[in-house]
Protein backbone atom coordinates (compact mmCIF):
# COMPACT_ATOMS: atom_id res chain seq x y z
CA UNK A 1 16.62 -25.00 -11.70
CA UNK A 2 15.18 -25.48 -8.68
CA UNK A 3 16.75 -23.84 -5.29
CA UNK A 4 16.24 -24.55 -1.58
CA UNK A 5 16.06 -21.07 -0.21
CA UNK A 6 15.86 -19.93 3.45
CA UNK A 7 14.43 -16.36 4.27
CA UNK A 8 15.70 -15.18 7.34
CA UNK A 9 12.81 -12.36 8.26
CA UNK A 10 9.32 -12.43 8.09
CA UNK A 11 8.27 -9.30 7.83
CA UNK A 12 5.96 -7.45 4.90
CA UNK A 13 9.88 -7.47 2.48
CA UNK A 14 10.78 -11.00 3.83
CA UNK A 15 7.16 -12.68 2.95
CA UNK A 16 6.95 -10.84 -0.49
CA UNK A 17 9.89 -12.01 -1.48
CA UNK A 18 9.60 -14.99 0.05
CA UNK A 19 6.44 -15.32 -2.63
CA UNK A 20 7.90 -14.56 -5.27
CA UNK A 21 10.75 -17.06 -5.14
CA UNK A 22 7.44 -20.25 -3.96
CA UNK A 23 5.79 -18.52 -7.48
CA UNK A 24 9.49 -19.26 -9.17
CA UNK A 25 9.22 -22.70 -8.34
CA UNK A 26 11.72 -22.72 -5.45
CA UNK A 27 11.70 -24.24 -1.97
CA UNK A 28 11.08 -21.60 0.36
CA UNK A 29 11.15 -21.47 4.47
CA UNK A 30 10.95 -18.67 6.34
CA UNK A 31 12.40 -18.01 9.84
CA UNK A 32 10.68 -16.12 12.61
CA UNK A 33 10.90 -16.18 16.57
CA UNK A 34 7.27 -15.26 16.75
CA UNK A 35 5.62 -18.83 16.64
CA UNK A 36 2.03 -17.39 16.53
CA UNK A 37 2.82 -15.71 13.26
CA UNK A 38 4.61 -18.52 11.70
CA UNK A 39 2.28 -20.65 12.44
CA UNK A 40 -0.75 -18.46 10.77
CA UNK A 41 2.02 -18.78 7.44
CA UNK A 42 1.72 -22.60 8.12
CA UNK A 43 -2.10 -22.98 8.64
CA UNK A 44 -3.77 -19.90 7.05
CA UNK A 45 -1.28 -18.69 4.30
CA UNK A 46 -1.52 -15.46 5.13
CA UNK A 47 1.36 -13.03 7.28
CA UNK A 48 -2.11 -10.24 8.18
CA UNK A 49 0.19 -8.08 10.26
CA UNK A 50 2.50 -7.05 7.63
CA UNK A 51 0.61 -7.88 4.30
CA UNK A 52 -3.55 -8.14 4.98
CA UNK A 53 -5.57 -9.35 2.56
CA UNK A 54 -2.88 -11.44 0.96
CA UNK A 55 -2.64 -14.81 0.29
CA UNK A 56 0.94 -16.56 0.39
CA UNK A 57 1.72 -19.64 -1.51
CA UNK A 58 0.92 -22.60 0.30
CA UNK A 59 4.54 -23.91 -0.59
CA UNK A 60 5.99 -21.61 2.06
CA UNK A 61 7.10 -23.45 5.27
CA UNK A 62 7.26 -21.34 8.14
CA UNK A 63 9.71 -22.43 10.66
CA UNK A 64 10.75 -21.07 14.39
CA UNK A 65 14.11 -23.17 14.51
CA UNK A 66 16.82 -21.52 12.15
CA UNK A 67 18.77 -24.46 12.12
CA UNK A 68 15.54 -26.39 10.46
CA UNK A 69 14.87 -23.16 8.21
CA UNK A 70 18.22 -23.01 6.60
CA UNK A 71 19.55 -26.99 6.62
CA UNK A 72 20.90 -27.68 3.03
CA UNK A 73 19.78 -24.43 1.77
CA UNK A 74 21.11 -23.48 -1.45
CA UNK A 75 21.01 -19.30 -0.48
CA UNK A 76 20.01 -17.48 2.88
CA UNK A 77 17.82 -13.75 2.27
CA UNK A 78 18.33 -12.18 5.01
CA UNK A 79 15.41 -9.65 5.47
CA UNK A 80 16.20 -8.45 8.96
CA UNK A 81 15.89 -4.96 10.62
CA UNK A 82 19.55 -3.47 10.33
CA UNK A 83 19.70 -3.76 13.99
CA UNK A 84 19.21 -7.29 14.10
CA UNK A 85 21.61 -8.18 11.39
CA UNK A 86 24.64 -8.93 13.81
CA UNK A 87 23.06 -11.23 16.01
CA UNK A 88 20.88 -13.16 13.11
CA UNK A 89 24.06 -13.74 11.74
CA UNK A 90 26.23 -14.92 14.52
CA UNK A 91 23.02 -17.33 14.99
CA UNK A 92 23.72 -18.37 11.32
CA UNK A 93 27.18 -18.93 11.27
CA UNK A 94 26.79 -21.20 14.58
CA UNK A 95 24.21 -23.51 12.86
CA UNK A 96 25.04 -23.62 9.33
CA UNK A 97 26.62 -26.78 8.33
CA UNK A 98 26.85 -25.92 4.45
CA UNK A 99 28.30 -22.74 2.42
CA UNK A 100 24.89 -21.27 0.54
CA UNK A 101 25.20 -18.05 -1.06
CA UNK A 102 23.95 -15.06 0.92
CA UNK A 103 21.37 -11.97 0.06
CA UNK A 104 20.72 -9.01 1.94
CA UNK A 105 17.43 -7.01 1.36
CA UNK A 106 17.59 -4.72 4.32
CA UNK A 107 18.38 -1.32 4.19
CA UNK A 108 20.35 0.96 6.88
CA UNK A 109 23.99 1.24 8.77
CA UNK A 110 24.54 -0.63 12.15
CA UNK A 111 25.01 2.50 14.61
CA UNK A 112 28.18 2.73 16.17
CA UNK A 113 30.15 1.10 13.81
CA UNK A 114 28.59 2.57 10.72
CA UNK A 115 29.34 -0.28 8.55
CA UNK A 116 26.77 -1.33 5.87
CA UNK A 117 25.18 -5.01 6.03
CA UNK A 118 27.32 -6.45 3.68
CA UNK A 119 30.20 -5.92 5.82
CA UNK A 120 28.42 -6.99 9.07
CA UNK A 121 27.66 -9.91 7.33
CA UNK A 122 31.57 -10.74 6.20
CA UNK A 123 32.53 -10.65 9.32
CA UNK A 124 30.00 -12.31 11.36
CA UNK A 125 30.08 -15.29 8.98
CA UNK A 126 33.00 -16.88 8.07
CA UNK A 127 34.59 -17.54 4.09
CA UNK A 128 34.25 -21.18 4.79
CA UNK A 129 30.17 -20.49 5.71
CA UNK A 130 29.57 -18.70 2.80
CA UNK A 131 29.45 -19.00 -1.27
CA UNK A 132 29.36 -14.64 -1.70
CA UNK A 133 27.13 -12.18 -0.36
CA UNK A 134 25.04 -9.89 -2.54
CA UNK A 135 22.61 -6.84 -1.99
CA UNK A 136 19.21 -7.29 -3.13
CA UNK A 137 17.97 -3.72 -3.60
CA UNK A 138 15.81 -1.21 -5.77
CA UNK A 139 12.20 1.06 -5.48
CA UNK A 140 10.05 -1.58 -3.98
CA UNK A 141 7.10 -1.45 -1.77
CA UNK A 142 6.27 -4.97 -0.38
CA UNK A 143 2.57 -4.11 -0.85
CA UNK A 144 2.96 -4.12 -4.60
CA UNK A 145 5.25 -6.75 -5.03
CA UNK A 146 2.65 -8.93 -3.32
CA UNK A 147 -0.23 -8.10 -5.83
CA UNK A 148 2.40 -8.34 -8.51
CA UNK A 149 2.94 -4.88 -9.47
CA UNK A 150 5.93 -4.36 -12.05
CA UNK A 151 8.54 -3.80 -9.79
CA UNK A 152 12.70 -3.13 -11.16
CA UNK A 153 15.74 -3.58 -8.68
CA UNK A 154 19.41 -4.51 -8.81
CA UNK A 155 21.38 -7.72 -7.25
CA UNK A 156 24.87 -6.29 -6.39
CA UNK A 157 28.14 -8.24 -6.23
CA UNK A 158 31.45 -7.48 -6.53
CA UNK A 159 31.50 -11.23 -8.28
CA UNK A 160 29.10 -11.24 -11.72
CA UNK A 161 28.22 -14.93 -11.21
CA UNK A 162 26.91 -14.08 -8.15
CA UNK A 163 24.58 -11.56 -8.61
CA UNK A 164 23.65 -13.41 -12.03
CA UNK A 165 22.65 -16.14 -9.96
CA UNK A 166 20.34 -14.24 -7.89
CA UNK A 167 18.77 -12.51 -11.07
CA UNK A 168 17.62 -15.64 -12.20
CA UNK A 169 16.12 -16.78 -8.67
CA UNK A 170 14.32 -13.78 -8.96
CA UNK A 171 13.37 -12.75 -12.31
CA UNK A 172 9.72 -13.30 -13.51
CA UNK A 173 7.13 -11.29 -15.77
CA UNK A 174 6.48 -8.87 -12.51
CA UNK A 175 10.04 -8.41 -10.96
CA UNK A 176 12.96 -7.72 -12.98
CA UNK A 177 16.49 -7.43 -11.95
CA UNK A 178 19.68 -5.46 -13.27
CA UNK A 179 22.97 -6.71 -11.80
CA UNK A 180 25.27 -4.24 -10.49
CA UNK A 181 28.94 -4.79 -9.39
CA UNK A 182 28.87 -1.38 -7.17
CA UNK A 183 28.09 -2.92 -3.77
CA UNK A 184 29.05 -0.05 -2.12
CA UNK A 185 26.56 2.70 -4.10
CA UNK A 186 23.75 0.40 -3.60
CA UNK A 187 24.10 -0.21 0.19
CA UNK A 188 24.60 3.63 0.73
CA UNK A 189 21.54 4.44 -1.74
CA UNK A 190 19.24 2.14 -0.39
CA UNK A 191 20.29 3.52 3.34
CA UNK A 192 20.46 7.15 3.15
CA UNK A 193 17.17 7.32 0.96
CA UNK A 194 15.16 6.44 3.93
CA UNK A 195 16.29 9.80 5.78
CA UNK A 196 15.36 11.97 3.08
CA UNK A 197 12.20 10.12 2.82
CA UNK A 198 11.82 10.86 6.62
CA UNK A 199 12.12 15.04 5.28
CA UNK A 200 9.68 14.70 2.49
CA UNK A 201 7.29 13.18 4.48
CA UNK A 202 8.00 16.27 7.00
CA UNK A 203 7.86 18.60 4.21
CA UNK A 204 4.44 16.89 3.71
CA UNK A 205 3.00 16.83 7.13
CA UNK A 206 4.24 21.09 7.68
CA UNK A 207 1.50 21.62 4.28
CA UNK A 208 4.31 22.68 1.59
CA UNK A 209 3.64 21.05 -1.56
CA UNK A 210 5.10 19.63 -4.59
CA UNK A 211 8.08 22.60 -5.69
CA UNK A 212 9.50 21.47 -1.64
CA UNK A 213 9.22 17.85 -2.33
CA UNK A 214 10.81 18.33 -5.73
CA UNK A 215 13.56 20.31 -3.61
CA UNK A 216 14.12 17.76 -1.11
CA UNK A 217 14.42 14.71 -2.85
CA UNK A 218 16.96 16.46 -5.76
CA UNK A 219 19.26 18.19 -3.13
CA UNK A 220 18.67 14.99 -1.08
CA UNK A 221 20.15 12.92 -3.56
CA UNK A 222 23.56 15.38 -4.05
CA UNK A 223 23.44 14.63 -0.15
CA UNK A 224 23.51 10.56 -0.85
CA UNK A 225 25.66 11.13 -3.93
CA UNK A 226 28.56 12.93 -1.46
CA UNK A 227 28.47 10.62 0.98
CA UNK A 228 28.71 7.11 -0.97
CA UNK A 229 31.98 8.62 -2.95
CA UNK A 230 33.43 9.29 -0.37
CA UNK A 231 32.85 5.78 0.94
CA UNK A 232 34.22 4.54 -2.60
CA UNK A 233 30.84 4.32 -4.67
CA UNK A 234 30.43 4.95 -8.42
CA UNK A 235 28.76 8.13 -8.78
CA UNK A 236 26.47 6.59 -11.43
CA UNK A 237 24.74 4.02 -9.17
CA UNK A 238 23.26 7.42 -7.72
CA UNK A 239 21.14 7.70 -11.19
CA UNK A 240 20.10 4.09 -11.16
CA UNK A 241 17.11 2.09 -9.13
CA UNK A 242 19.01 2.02 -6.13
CA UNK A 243 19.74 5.44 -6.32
CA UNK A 244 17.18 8.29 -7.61
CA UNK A 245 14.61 4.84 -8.25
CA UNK A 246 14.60 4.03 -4.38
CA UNK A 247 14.32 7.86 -3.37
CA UNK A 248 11.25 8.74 -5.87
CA UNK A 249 9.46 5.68 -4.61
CA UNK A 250 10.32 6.15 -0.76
CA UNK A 251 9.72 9.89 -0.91
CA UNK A 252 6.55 9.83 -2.79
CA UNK A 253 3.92 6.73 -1.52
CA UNK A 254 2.36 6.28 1.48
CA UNK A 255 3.37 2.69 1.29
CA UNK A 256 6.76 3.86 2.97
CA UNK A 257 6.88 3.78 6.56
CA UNK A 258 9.64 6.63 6.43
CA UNK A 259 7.49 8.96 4.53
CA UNK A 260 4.84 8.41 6.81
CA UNK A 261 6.87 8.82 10.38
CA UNK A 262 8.25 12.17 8.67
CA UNK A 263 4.35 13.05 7.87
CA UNK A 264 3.61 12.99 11.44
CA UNK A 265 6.61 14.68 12.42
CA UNK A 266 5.15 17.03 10.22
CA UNK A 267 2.53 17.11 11.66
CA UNK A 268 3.71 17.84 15.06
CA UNK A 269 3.83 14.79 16.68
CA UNK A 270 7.05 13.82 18.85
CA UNK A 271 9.40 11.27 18.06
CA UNK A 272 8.25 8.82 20.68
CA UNK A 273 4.39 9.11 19.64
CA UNK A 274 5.42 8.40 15.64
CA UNK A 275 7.48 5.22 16.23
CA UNK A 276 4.71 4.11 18.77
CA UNK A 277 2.09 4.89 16.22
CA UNK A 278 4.25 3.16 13.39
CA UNK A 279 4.04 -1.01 15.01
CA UNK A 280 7.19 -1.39 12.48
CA UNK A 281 10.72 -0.34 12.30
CA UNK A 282 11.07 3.18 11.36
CA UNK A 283 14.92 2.42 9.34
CA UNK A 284 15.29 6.21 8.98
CA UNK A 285 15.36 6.81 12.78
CA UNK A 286 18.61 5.18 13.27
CA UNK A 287 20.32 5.61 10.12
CA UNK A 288 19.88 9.46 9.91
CA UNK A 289 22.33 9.25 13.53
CA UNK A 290 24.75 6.69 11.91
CA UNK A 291 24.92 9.12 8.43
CA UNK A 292 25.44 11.79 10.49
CA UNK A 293 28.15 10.82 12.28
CA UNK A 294 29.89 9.14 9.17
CA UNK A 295 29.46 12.41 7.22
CA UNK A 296 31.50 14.45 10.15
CA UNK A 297 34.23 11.93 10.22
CA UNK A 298 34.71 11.98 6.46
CA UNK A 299 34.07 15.89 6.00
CA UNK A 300 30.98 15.38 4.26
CA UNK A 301 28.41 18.29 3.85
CA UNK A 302 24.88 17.04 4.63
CA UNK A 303 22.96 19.67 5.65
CA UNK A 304 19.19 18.17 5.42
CA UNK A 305 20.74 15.28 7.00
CA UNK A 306 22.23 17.17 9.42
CA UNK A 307 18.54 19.45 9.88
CA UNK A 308 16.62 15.98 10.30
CA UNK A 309 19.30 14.81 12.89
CA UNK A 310 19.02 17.44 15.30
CA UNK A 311 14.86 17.29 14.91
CA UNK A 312 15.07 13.51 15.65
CA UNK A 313 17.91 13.48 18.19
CA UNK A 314 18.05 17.45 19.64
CA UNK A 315 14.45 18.41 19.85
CA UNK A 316 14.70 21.00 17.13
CA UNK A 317 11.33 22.45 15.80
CA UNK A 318 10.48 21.24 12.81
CA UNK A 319 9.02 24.13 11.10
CA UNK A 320 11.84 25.95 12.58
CA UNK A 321 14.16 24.16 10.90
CA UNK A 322 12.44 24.02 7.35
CA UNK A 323 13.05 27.79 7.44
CA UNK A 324 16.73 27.88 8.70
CA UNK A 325 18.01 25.08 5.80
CA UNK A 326 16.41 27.59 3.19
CA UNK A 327 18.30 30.32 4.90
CA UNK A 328 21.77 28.89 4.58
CA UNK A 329 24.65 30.56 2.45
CA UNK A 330 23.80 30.17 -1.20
CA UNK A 331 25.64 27.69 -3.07
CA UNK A 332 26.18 26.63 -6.42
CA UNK A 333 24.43 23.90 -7.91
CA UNK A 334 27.19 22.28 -9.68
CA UNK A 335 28.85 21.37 -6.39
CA UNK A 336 26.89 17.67 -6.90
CA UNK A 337 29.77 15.52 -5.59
CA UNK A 338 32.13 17.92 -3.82
């Protein structure tokens, strides 16, 4: 059945998804505050900043006003930076005259607060406002879902129905989607990959090679694992796409903007001259300080975290601190989730 469905975001995530629910069939606008770009979606088709050489449906209406973009819409993607979430959604809730359902495909925790989207969202926009919210999440580079790589990721909801109905707005022969009822595990998965990402990429950039990645990413994930139990997750979401998929796909391709700031880092470039070189929101950056600070008021033990904290945020050597996380007390492997 055909949906009216708003995408708040029109970045390289908002536009491919955006495409994939015009090649569905759907009604699709897209909201931006940049009127030159939206209006190169209108005229041209194409979004060349964040996706060149692609060519959007021609079904996709590109609007500035949000109150035009999401009037009678039947869901709202948001596809914001995490630090934009709050105020796109207070914006939303004061123009909304309907109750659509709402999706979340962004990735990170608001600093300060450390709360995950979902629960920025719930309380920026009121019950009466909204149908549900679910998290729209998985391994899943924009650049591929554009030229219709196969690409697998999970709609979580806490309600079935819900995330049912967002499979089926999404699901073609290119992008499949599992349903999940573990909002929690996939919020904290899709977050806390992007740090590790941020190490590989390091781990990269200092010339170690595949046995260091292998490390990173595996002890990375016990890292994730801790930390989303005890913020209530099911362990097992850990071992599914939003879990282990998300990190092998963010830790491993160039396509990922994390992987590539950690590269330089790496590489010996400072923080300031990475995110300057990047042109795009580095989601890493912020939440490594937000995981940080949650894992020391829940007790968690996150020591690459921790490592990739004080690089970004105390000016610790890089290579410096590759050596001093190898030199730590040994451990035993089995403590996964403890």
């Amino acid at each position: 059945m055909k949906q009216k469905v708003a995408v708040l975001g029109p970045g390289s995530w908002g536009t491919a998804l955006a495409q994939v629910l015009a090649e569905n069939g759907h009604e699709v606008r897209i909201w931006g505050n940049n009127a030159e770009q939206i209006n190169e979606i209108n005229e041209h088709h194409t979004n060349r900043h964040y996706l060149p050489e692609i060519v959007i449906p021609a079904s996709i209406q590109g609007k500035t006003t949000m109150e035009e973009c999401i009037e009678e819409a039947d869901a709202v993607l948001f596809v914001v930076p995490t630090k934009a979430v709050r105020a796109v959604a207070k914006e939303f809730s004061e123009k909304c005259k309907n109750r659509p359902l709402i999706i979340h495909a962004s990735k990170g925790l608001e600093q300060v607060s450390h709360k995950r989207i979902s629960e920025v969202l719930m309380e920026e926009i009121p019950i009466e406002k909204r149908a549900g919210v679910v998290v729209l999440s998985g391994p899943s580079h924009a650049e591929e879902v554009a030229v219709h790589d196969i690409t697998t990721i999970t709609a979580a909801s806490e309600i079935l129905d819900e995330a049912i109905y967002v499979q089926k707005l999404f699901m073609n022969d290119y992008f499949r989607i599992y349903t999940n009822d573990d909002v929690i595990g996939v919020e904290t998965g899709a977050a806390l990959k992007n740090i590790i990402a941020l190490g590989a990429g390091a781990i990269q950039g200092l010339g170690f090679g595949d046995n260091a990645k292998a490390a990173i990413m595996t002890r990375g994930l016990a890292e994730i694992s801790r930390l989303g139990v005890a913020m209530g997750a099911n362990p097992l979401t850990f071992i599914g796409l939003s879990g282990v998929g998300d990190l092998i796909v963010t830790c491993t391709s160039v396509h990922s903007r994390n992987w590539r700031a950690g590269n330089l880092l790496g590489k010996g470039h400072s923080l300031d001259e990475v995110l300057e070189n990047m042109g795009m929101i580095v989601e890493g950056v912020s939440t490594t300080k937000a995981a940080y600070e949650l894992s020391q008021q829940l007790n968690v033990e996150m020591p690459i975290t921790e490592t990739i904290y004080k690089v970004l945020y105390e000016g610790e050597d890089v290579n410096q601190a590759a050596k001093d996380i190898m030199l730590r007390d040994g451990k035993t492997e089995n403590e996964f989730l403890i």
